[in-house]
N, C-alpha and C. Protein backbone atom coordinates (compact mmCIF):
# COMPACT_ATOMS: atom_id res chain seq x y z
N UNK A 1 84.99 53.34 112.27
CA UNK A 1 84.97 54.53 113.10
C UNK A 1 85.01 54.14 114.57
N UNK A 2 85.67 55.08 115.71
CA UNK A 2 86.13 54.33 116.41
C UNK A 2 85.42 54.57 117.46
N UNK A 3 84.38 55.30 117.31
CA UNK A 3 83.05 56.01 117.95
C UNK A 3 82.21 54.70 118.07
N UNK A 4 81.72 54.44 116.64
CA UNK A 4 80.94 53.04 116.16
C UNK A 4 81.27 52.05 117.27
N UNK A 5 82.46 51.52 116.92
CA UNK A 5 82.97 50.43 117.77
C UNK A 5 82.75 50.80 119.35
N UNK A 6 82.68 51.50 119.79
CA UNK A 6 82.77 52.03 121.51
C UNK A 6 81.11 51.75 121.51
N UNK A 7 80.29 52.39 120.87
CA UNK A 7 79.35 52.52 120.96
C UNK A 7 78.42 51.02 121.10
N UNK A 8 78.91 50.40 120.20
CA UNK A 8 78.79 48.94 119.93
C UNK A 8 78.89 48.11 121.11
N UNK A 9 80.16 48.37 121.37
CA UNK A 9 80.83 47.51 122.39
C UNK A 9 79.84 47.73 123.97
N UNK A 10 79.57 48.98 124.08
CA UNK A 10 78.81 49.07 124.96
C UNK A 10 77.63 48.82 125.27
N UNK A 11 76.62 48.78 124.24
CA UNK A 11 75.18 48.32 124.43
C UNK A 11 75.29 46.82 124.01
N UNK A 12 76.28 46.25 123.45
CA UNK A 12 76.17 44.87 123.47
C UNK A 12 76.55 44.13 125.41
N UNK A 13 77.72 45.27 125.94
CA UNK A 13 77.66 44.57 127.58
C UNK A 13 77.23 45.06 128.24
N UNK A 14 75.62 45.87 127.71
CA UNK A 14 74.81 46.26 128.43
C UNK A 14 73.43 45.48 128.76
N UNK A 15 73.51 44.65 127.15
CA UNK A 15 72.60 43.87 126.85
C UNK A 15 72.79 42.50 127.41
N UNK A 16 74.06 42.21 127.39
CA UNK A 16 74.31 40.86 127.97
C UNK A 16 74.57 40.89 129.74
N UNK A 17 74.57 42.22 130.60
CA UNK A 17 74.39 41.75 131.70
C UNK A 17 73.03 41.61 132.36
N UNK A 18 71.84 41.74 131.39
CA UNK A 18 70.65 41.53 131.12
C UNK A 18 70.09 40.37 131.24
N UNK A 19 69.13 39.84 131.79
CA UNK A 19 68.37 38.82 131.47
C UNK A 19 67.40 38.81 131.31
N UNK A 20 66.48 39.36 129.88
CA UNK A 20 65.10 39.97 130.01
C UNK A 20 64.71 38.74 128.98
N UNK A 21 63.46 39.08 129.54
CA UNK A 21 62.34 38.37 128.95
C UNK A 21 61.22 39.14 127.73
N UNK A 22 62.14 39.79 127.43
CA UNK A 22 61.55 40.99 126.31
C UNK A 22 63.25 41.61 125.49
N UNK A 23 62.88 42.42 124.42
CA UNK A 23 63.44 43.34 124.04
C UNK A 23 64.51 43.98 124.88
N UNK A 24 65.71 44.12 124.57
CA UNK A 24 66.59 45.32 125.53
C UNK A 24 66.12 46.83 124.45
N UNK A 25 65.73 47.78 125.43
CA UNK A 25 65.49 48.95 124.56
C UNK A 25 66.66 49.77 124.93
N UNK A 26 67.39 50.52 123.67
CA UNK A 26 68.43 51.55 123.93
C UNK A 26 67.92 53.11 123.48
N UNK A 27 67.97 54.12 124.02
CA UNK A 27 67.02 55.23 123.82
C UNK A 27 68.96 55.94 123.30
N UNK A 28 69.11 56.41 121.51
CA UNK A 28 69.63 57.22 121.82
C UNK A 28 69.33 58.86 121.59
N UNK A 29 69.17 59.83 122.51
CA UNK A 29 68.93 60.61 122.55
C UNK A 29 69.82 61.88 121.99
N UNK A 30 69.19 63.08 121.92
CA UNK A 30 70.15 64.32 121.46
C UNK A 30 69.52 64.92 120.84
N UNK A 31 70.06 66.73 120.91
CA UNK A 31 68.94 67.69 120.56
C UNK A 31 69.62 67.86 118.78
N UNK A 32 68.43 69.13 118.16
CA UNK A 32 69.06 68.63 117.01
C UNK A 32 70.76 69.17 116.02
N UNK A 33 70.78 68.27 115.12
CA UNK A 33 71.85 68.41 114.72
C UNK A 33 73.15 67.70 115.44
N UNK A 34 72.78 66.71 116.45
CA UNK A 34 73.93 66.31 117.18
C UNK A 34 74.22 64.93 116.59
N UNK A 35 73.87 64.59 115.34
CA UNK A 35 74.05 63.20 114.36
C UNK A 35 73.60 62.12 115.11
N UNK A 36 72.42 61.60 115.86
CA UNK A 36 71.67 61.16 116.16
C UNK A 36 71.60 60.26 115.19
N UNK A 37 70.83 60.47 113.88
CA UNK A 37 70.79 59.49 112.88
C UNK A 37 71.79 59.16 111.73
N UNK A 38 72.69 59.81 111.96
CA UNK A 38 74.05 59.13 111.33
C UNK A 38 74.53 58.34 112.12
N UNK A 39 74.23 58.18 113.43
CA UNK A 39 74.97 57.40 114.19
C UNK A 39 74.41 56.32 114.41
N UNK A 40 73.22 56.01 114.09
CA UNK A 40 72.28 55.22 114.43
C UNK A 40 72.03 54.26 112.93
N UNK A 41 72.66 55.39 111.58
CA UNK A 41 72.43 54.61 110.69
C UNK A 41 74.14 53.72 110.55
N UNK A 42 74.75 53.79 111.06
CA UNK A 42 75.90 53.49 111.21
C UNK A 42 76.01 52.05 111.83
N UNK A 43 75.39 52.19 112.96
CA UNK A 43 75.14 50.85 114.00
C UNK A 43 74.63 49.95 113.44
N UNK A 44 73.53 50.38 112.88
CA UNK A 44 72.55 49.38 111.76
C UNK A 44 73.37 47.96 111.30
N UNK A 45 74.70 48.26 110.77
CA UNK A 45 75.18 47.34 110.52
C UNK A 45 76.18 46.60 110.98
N UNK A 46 76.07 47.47 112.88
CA UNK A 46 77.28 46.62 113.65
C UNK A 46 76.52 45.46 114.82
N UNK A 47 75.66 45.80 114.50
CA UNK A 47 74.75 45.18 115.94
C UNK A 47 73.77 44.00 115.57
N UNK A 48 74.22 42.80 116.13
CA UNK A 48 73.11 41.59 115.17
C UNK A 48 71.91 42.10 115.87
N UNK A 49 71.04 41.45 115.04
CA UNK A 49 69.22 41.29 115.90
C UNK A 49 68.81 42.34 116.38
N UNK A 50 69.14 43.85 116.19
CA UNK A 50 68.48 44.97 116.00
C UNK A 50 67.78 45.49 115.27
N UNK A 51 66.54 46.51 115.80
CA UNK A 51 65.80 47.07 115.37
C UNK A 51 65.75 48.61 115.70
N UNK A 52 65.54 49.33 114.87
CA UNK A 52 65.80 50.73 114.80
C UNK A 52 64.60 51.49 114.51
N UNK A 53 63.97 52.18 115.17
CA UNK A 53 62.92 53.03 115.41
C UNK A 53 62.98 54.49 115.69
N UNK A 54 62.73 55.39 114.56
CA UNK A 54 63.17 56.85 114.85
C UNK A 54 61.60 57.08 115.50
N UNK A 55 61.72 57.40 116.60
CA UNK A 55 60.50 58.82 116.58
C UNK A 55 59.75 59.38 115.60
N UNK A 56 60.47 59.95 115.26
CA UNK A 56 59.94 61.19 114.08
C UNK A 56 59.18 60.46 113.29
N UNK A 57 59.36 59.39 112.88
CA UNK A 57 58.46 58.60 111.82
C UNK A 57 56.86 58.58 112.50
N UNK A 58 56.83 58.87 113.56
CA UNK A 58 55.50 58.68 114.42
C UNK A 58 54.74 60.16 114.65
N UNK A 59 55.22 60.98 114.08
CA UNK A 59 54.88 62.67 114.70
C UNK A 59 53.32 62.79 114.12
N UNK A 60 52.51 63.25 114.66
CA UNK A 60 51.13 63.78 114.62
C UNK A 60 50.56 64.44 113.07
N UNK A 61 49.90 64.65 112.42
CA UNK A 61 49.47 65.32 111.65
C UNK A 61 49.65 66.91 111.29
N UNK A 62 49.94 68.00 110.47
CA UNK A 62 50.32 69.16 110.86
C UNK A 62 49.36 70.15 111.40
N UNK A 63 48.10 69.50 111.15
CA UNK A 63 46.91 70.32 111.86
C UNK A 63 46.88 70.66 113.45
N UNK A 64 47.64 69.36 113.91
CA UNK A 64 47.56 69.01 115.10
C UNK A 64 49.09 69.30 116.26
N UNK A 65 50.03 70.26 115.32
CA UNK A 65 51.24 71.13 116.02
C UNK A 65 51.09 72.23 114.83
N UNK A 66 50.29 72.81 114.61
CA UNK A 66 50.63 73.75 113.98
C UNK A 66 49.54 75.11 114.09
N UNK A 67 49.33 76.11 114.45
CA UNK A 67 48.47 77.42 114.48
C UNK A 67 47.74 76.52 115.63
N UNK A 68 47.87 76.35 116.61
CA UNK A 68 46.85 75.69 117.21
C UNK A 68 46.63 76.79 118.93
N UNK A 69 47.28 77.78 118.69
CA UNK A 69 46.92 78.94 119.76
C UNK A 69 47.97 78.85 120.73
N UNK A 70 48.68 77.44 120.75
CA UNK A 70 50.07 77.88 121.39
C UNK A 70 51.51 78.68 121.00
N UNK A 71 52.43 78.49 122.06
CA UNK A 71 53.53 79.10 121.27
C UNK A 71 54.23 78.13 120.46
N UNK A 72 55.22 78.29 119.69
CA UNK A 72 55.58 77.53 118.79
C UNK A 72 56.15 76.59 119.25
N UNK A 73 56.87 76.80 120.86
CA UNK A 73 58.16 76.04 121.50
C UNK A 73 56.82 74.77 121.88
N UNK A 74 55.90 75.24 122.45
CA UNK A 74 55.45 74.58 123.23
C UNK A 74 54.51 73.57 122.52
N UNK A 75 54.27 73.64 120.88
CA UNK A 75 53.36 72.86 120.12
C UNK A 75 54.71 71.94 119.22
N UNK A 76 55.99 72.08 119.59
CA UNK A 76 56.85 71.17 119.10
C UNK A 76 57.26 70.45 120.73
N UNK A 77 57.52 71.14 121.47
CA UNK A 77 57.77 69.71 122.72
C UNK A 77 56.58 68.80 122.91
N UNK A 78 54.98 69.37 123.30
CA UNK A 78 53.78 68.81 123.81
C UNK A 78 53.15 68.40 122.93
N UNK A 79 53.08 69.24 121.39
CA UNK A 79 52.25 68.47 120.55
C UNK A 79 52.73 67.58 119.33
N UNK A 80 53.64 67.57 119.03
CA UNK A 80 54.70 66.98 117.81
C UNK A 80 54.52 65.37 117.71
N UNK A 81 54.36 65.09 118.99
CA UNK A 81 54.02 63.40 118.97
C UNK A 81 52.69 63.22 119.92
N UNK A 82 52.09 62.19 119.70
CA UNK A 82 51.13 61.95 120.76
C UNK A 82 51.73 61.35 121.89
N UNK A 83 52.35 61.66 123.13
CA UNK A 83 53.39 61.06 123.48
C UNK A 83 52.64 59.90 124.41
N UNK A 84 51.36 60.19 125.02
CA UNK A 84 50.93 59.04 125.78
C UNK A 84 50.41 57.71 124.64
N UNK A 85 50.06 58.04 123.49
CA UNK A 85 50.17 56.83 122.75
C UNK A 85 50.78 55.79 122.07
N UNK A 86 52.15 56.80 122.03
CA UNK A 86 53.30 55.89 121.91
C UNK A 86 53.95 55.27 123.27
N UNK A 87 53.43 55.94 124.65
CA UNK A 87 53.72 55.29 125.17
C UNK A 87 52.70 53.81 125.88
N UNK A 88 51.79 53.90 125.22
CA UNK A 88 50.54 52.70 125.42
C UNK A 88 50.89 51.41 124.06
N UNK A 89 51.24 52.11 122.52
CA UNK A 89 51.40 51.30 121.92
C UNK A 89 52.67 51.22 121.41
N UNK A 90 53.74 51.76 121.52
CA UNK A 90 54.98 51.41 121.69
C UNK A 90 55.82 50.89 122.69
N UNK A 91 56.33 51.96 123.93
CA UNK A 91 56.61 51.47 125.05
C UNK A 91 56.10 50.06 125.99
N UNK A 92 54.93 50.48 126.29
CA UNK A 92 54.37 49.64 126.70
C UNK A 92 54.42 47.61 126.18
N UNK A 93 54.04 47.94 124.58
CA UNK A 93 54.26 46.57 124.04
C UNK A 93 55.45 46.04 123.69
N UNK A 94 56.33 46.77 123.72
CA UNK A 94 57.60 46.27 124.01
C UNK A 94 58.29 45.59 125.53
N UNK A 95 57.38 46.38 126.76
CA UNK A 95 57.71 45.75 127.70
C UNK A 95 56.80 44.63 127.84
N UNK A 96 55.76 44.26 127.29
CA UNK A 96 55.29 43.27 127.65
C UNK A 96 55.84 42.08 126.09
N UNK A 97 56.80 42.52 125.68
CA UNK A 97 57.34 40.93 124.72
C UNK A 97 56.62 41.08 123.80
N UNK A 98 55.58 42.31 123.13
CA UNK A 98 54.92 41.41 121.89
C UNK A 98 55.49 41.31 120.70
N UNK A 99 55.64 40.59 120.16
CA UNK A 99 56.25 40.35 118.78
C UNK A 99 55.54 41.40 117.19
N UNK A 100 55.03 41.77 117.42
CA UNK A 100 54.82 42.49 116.15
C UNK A 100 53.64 43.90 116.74
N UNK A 101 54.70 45.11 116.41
CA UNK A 101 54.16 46.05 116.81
C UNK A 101 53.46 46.77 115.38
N UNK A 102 52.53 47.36 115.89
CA UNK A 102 51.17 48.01 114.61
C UNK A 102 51.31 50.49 115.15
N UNK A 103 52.07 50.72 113.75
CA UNK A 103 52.31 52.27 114.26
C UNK A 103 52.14 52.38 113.28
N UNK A 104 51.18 53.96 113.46
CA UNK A 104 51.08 55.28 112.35
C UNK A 104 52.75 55.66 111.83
N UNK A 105 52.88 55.70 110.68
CA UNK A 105 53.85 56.30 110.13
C UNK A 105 53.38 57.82 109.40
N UNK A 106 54.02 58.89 109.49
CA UNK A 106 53.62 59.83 108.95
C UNK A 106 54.34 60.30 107.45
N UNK A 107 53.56 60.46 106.68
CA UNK A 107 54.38 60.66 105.70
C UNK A 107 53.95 62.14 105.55
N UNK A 108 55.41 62.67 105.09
CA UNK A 108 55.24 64.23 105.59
C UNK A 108 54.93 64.67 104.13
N UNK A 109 55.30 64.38 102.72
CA UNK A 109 54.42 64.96 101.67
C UNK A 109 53.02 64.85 101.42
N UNK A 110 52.34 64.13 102.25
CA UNK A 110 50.93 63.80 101.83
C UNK A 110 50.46 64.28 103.41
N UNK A 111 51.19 64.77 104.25
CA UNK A 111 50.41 64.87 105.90
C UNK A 111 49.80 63.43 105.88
N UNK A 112 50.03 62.48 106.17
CA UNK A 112 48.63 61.28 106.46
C UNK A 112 49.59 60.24 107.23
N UNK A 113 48.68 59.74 107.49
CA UNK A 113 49.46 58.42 108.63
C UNK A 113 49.60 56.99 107.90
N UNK A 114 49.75 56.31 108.11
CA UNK A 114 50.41 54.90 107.04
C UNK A 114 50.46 54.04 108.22
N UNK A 115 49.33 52.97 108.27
CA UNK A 115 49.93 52.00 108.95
C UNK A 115 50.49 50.97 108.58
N UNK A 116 51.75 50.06 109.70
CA UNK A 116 52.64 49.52 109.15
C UNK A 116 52.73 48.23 110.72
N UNK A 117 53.28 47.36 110.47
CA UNK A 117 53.59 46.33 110.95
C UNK A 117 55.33 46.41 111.05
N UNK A 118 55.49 46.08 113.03
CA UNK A 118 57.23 46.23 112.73
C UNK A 118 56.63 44.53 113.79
N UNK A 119 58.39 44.04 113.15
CA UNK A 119 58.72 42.45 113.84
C UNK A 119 59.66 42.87 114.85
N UNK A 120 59.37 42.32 116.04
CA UNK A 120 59.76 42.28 116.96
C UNK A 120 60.98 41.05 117.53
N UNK A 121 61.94 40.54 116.99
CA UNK A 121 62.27 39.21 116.82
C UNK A 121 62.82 38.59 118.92
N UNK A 122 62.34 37.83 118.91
CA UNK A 122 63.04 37.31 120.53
C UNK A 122 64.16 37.70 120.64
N UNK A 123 64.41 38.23 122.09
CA UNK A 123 65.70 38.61 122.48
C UNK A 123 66.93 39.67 121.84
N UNK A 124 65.79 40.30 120.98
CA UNK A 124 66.10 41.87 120.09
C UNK A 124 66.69 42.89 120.97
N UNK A 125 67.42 43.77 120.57
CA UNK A 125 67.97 44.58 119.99
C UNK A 125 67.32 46.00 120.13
N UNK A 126 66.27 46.64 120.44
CA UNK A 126 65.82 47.62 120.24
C UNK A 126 66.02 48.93 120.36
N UNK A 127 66.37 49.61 119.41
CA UNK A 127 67.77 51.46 119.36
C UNK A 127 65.86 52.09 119.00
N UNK A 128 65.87 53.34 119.56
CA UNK A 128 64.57 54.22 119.44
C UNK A 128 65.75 55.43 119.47
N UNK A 129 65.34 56.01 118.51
CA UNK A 129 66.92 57.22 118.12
C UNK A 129 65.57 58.82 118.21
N UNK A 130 66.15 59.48 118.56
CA UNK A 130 65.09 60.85 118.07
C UNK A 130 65.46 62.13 119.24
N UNK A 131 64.92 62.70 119.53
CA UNK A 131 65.13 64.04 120.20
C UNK A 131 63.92 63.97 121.50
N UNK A 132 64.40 64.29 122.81
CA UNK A 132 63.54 64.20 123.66
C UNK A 132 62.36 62.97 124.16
N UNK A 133 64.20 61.75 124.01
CA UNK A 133 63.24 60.87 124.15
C UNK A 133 63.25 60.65 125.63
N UNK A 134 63.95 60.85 126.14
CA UNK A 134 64.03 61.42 128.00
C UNK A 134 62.88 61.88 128.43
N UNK A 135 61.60 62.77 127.95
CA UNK A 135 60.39 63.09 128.41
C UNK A 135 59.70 62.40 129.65
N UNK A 136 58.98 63.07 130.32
CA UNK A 136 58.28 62.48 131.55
C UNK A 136 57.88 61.10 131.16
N UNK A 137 57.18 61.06 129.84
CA UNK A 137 56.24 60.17 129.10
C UNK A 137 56.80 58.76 129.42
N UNK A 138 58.32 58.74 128.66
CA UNK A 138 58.94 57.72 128.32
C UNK A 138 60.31 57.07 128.77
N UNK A 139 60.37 57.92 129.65
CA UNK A 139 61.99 57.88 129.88
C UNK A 139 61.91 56.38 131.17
N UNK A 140 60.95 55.94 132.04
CA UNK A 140 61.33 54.97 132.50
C UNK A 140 61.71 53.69 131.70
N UNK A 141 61.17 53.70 130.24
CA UNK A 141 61.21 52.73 129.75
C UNK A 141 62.39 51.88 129.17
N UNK A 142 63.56 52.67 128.72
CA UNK A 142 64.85 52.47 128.27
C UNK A 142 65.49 51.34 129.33
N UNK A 143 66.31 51.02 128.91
CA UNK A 143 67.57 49.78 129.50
C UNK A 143 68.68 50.64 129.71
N UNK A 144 68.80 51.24 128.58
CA UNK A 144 70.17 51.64 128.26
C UNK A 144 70.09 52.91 127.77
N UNK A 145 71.13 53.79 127.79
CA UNK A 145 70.26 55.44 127.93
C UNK A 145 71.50 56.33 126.92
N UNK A 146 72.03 56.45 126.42
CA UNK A 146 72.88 57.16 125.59
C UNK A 146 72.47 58.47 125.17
N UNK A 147 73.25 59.40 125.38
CA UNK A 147 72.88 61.09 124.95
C UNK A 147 73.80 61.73 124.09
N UNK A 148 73.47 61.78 122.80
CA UNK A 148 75.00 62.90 122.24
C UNK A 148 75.01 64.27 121.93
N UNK A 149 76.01 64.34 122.48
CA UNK A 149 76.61 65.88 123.26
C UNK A 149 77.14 66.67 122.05
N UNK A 150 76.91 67.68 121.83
CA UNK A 150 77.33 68.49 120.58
C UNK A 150 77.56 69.96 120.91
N UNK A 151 78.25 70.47 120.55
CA UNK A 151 78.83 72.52 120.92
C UNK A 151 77.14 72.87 120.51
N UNK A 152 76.72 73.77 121.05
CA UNK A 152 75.56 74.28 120.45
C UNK A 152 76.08 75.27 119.05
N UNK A 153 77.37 75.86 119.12
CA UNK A 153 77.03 76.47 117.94
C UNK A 153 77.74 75.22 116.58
N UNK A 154 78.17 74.38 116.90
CA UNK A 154 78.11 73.35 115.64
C UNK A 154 77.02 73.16 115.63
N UNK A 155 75.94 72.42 116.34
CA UNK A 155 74.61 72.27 115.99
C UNK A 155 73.79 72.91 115.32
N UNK A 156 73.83 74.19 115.91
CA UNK A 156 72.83 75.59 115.01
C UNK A 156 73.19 75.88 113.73
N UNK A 157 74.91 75.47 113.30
CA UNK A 157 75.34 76.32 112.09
C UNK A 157 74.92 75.00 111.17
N UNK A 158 74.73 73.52 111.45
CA UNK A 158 74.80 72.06 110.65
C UNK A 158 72.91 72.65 110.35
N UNK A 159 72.08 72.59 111.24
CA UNK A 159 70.59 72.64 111.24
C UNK A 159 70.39 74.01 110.24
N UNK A 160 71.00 75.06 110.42
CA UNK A 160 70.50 76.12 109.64
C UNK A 160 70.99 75.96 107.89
N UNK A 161 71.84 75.16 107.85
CA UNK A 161 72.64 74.84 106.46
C UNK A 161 71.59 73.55 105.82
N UNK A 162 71.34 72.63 106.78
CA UNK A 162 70.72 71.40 106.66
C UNK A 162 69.15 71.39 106.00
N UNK A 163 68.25 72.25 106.49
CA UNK A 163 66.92 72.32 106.64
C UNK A 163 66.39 73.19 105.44
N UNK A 164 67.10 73.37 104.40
CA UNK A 164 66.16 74.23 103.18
C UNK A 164 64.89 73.96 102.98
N UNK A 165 64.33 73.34 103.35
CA UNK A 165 62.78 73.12 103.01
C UNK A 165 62.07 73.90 104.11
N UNK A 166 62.81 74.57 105.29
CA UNK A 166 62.03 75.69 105.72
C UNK A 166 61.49 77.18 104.98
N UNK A 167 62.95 77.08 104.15
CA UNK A 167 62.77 78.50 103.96
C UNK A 167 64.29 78.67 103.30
N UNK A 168 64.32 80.43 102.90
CA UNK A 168 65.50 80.81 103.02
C UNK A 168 66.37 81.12 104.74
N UNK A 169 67.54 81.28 104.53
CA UNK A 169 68.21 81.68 106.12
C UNK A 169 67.28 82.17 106.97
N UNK A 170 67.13 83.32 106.55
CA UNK A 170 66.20 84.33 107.27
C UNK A 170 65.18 83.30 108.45
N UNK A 171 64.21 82.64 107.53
CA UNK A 171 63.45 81.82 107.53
C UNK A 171 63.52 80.33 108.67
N UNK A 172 64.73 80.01 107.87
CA UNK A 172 65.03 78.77 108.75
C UNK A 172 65.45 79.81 110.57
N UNK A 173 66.43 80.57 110.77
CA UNK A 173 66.61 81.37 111.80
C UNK A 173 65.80 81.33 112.70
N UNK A 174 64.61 81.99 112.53
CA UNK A 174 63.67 82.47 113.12
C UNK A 174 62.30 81.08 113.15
N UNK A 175 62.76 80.10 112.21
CA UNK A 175 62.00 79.12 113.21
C UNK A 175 62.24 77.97 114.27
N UNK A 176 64.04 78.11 113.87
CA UNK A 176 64.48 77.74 114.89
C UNK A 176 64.39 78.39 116.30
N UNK A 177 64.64 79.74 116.27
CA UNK A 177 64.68 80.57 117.52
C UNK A 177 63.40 80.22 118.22
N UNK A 178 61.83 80.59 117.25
CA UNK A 178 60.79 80.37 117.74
C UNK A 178 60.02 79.04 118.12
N UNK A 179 60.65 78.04 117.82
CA UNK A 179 60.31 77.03 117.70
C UNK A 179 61.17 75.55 118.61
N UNK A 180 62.07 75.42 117.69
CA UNK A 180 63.14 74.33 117.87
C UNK A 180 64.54 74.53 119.33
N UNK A 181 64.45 75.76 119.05
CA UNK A 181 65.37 76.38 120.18
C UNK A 181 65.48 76.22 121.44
N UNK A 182 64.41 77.23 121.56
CA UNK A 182 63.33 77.24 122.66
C UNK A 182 62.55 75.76 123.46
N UNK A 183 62.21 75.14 122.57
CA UNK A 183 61.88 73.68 123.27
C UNK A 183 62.75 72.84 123.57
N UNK A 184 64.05 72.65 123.22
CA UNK A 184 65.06 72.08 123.65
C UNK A 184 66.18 72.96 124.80
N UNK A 185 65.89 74.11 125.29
CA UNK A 185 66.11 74.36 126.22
C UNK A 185 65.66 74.19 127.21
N UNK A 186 64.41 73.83 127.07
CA UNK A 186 62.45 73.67 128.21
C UNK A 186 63.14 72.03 128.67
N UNK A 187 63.51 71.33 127.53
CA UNK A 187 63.92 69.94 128.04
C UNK A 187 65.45 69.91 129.25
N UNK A 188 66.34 70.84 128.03
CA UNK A 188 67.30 70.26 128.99
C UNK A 188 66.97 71.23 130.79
N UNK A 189 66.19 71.94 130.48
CA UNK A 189 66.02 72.39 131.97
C UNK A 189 64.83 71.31 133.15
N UNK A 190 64.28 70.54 131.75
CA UNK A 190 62.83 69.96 132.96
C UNK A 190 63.55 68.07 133.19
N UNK A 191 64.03 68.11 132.22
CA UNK A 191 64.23 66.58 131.96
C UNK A 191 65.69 66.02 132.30
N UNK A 192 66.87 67.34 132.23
CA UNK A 192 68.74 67.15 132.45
C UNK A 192 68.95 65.79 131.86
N UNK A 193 68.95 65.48 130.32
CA UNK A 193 69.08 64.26 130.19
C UNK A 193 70.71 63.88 130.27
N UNK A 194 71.14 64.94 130.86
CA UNK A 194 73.10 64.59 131.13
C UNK A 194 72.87 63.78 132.27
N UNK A 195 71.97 64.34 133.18
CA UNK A 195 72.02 63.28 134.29
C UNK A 195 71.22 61.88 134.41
N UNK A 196 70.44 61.70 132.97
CA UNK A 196 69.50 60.65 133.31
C UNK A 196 70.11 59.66 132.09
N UNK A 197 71.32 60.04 131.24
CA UNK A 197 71.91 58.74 130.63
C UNK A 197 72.98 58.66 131.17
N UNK A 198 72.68 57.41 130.74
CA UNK A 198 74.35 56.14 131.05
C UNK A 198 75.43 56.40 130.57
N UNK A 199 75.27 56.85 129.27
CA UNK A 199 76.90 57.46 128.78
C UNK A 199 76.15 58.71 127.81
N UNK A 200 77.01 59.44 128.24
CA UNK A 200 77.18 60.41 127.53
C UNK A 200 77.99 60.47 126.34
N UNK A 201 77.89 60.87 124.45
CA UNK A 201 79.42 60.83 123.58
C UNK A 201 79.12 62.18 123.19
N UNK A 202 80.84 62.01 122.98
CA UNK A 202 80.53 63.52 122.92
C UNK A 202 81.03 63.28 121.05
N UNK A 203 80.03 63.95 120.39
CA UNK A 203 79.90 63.69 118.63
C UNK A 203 80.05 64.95 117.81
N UNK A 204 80.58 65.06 116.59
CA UNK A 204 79.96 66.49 115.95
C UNK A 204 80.95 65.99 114.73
């Protein structure tokens, strides 16, 4: 795919005009439905000495974004991740070189957290793929900044087809509107991650 290859080609001579003494981190970003993780599972096998880290594998407990007296938009941007702790034990230990990072994994049939051990190998590779990873929180931390660009109504019609475990239509609709919608508009108005990555693709 000829996306793959561009994509490739670029964070590898992004990485090599680099001379770090840690990890190169690549943040790719995008709201949902813009194949974020098809694209990311794709790379997986173009890129030596990478490591791939979704977000989402890190999201909070449901007690803790869910009925909690806010609005819905605002308990999926602010509460969905703990974002200052990933940025103390993710971000952070990545810029300081450590070799083996220690994260809650959430497993979403049981609600519970799972801890897990990731390897960090010298002079890695590091893709962090997920939605709003541009945030105040985290966004100095990236090397390399990639955003993919999608029609909003391909996005809405892939997410509302995609997501049966919300609900029926009806269902899924209206928690997108109340929920998912709404907070990814809050971003692209507080955060413009068109203007804060390096390349923009445009995907769908």
């Amino acid at each position: 795919m000829e996306m793959i290859r561009t994509l490739k080609q670029k964070i590898e001579e992004e990485y090599n005009k680099h001379y770090l003494d840690r990890p190169f981190i690549v943040a790719i970003d995008g709201l949902s439905g813009a194949g974020k993780t098809t694209i990311v599972n794709q790379l997986v096998n173009e890129i030596e000495n990478v490591v791939i880290l979704h977000i989402d594998d890190h999201i909070v407990k449901r007690e803790m974004r869910y009925n909690t007296g806010h609005d819905e938009w605002f308990e999926y941007y602010q509460l969905q991740w703990d974002t200052n702790y990933l940025k103390e034990r993710l971000y952070k230990k990545l810029h300081q070189n450590e070799k083996q990072l220690h994260l809650p994994f959430y497993d979403k049939e049981k609600d519970i957290h799972i801890s897990k051990s990731i390897q960090i190998p010298p002079k890695s590779i590091v893709i962090i793929e997920g939605i709003f990873l541009l945030r105040e929180e985290w966004k100095a931390f990236y090397d390399y900044i990639i955003f993919l660009d999608c029609p909003k109504e391909v996005r809405y019609e892939r997410v509302l087809h995609r997501d049966t475990y919300i609900g029926n239509l009806e269902e899924r609709l209206m928690k997108y509107q109340n929920r998912y919608w709404v907070a990814e508009d809050y971003y692209l108005k507080m955060q413009n991650p068109f203007k804060l990555a390096h390349t923009i693709m445009h995907y769908c």
